[in-house]
N, C-alpha and C. Protein backbone atom coordinates (compact mmCIF):
# COMPACT_ATOMS: atom_id res chain seq x y z
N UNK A 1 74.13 109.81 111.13
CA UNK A 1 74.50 110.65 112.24
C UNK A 1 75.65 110.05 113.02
N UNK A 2 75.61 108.85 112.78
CA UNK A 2 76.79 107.73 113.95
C UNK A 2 78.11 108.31 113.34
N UNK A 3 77.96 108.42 111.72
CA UNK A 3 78.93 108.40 111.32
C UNK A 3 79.70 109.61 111.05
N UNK A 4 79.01 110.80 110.81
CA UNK A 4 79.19 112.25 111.26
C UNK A 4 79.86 112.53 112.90
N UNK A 5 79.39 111.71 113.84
CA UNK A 5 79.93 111.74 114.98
C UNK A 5 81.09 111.04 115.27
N UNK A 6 81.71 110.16 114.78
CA UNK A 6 82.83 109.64 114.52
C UNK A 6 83.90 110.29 113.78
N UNK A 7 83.57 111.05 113.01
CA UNK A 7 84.46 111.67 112.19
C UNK A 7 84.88 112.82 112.76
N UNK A 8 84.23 113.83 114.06
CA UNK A 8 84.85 114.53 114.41
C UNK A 8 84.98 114.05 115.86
N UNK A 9 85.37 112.98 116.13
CA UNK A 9 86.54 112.47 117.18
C UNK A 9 87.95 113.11 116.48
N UNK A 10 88.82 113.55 117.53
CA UNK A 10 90.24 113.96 116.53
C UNK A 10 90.95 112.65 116.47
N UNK A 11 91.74 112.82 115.28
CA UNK A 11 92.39 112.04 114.88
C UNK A 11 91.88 110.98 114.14
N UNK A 12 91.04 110.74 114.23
CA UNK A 12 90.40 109.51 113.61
C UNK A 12 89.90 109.72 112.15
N UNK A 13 89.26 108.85 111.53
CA UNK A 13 88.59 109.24 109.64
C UNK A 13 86.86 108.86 110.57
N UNK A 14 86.48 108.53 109.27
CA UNK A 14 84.98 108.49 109.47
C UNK A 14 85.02 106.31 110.09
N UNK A 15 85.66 106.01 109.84
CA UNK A 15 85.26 104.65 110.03
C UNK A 15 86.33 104.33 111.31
N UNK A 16 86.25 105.14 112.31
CA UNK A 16 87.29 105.19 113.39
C UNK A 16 88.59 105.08 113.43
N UNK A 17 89.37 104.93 111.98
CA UNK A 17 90.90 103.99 112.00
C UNK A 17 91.65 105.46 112.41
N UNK A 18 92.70 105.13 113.18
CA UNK A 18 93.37 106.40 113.12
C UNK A 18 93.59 107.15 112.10
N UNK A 19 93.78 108.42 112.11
CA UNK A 19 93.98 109.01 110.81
C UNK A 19 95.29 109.19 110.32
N UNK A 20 95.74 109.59 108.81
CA UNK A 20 97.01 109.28 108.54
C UNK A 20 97.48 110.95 108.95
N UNK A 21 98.92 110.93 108.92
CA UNK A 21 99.30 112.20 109.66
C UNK A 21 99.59 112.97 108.20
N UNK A 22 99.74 114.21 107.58
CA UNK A 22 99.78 114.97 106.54
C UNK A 22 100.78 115.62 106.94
N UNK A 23 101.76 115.91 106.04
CA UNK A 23 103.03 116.72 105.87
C UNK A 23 103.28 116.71 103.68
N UNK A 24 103.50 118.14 103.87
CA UNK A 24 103.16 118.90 102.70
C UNK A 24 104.58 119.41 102.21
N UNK A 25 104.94 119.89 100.98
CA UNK A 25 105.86 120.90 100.37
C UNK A 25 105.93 121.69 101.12
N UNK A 26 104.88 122.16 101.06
CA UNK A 26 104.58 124.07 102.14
C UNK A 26 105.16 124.04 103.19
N UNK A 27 104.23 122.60 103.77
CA UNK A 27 105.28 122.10 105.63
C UNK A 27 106.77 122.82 105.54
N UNK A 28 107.42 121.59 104.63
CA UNK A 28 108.37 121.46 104.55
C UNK A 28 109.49 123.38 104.86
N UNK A 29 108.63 124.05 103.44
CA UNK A 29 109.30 125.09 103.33
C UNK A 29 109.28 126.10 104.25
N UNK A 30 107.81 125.77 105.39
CA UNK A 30 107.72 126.48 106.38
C UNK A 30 109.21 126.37 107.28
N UNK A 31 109.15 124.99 107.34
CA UNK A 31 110.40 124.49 108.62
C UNK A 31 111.93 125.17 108.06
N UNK A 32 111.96 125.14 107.23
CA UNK A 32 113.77 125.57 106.36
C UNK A 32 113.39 126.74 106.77
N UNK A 33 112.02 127.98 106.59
CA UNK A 33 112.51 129.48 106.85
C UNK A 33 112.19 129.76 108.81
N UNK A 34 111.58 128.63 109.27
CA UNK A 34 111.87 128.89 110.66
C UNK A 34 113.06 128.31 111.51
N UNK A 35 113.68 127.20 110.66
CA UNK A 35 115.16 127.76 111.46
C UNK A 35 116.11 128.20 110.62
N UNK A 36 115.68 128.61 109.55
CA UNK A 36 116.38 130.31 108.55
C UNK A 36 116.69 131.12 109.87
N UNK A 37 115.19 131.72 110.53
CA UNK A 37 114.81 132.84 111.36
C UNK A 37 115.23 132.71 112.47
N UNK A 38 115.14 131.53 112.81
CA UNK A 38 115.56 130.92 114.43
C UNK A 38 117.39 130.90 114.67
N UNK A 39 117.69 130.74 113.26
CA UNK A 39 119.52 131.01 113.17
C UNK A 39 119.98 132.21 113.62
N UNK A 40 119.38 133.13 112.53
CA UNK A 40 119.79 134.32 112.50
C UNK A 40 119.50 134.96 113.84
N UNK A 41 118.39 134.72 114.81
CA UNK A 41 118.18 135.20 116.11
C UNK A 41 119.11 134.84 116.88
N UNK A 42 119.94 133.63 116.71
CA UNK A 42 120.43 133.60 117.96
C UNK A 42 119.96 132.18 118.84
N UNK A 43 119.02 131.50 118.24
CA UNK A 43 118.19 130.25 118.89
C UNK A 43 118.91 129.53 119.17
N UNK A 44 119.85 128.91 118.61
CA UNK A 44 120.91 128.29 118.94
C UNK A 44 122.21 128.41 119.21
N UNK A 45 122.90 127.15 120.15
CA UNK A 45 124.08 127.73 120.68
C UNK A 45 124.99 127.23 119.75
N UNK A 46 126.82 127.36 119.98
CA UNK A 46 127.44 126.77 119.25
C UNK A 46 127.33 125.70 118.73
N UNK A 47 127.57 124.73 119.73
CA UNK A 47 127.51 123.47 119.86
C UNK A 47 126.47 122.90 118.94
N UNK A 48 125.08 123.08 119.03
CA UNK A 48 124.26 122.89 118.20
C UNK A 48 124.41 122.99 116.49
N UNK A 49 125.01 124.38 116.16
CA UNK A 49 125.00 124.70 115.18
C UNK A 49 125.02 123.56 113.89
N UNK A 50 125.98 123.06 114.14
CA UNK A 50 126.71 121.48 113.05
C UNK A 50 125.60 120.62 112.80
N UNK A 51 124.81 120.30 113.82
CA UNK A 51 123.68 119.49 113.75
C UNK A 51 122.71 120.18 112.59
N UNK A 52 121.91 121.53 113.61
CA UNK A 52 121.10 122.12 112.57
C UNK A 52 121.29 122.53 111.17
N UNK A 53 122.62 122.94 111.30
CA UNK A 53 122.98 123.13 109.10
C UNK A 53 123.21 122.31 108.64
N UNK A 54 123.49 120.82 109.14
CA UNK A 54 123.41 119.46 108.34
C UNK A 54 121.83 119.57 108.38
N UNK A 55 121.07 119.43 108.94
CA UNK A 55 119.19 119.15 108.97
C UNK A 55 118.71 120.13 107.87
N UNK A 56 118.81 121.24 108.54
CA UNK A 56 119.08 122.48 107.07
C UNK A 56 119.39 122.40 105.64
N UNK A 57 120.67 121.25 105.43
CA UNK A 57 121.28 121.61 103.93
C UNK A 57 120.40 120.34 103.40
N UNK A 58 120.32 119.63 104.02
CA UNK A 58 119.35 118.27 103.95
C UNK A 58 117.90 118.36 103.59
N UNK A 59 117.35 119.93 104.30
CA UNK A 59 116.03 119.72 104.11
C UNK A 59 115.75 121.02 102.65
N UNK A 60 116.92 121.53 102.69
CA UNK A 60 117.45 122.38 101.46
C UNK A 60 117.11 122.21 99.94
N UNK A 61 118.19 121.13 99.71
CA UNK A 61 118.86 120.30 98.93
C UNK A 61 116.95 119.30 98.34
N UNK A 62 116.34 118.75 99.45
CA UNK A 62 115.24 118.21 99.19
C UNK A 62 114.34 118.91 98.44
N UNK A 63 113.78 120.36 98.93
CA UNK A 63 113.44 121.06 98.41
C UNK A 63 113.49 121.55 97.25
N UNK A 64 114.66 121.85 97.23
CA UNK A 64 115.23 122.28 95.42
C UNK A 64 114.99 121.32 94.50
N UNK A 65 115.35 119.93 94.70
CA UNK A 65 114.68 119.06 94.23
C UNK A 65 113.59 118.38 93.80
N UNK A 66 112.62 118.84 95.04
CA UNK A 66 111.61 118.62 94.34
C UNK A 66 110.29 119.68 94.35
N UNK A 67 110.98 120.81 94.23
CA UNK A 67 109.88 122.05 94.20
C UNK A 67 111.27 122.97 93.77
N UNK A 68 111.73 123.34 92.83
CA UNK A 68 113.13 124.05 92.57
C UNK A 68 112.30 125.47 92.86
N UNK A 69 113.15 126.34 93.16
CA UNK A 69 112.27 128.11 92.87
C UNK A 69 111.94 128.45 91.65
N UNK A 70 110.93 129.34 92.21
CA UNK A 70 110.91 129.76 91.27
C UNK A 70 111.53 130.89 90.30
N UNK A 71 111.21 131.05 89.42
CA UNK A 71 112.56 132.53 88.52
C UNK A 71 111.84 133.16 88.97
N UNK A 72 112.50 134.39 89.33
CA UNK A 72 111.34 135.84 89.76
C UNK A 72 111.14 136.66 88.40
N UNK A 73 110.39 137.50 88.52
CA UNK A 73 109.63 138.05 87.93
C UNK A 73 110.62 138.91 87.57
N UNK A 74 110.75 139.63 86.04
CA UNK A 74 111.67 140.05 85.27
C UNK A 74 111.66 141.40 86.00
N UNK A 75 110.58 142.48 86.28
CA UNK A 75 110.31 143.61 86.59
C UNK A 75 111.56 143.80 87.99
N UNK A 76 110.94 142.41 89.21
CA UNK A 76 112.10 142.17 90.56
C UNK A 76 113.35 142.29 90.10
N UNK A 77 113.92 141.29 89.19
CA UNK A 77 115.24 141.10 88.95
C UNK A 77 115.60 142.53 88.40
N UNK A 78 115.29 143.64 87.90
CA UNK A 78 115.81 144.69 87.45
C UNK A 78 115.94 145.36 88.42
N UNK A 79 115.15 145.36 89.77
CA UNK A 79 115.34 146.41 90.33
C UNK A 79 115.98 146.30 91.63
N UNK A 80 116.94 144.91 91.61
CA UNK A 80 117.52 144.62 93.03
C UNK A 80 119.04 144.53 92.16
């Protein structure tokens, strides 16, 4: 029971050590299409811009690398 109660302290594992922090592919691809979305709105000002499409082509480029796309589906490609 001690140890069930320890484990849902946040952050922590079952033997109290802090816990390690998790960042994923998915993460990743989440962040590239929210400042995809956040561009195209308008979120940022000029000035900014240079920064974020270097972070962008960076977190891009990573991606493709190591999760490339996938080919779409033959049926899609015919009809766009």
């Amino acid at each position: 029971m001690e140890n069930t109660e320890q484990a849902q302290v946040a952050g922590q594992d079952i033997n109290g050590a802090p816990a390690q922090p998790e960042l994923n592919i998915n993460d990743l691809q989440n962040i590239r299409a929210i400042i995809d979305t956040a561009s195209r709105r308008g979120a940022f000002g000029g000035a900014e811009l240079t920064a974020v499409g270097s972070v962008f082509d960076r977190l891009n480029n990573f991606l493709n690398a190591v999760a490339p796309p996938q080919p779409q589906d033959p049926e899609q490609q015919a009809s766009e």
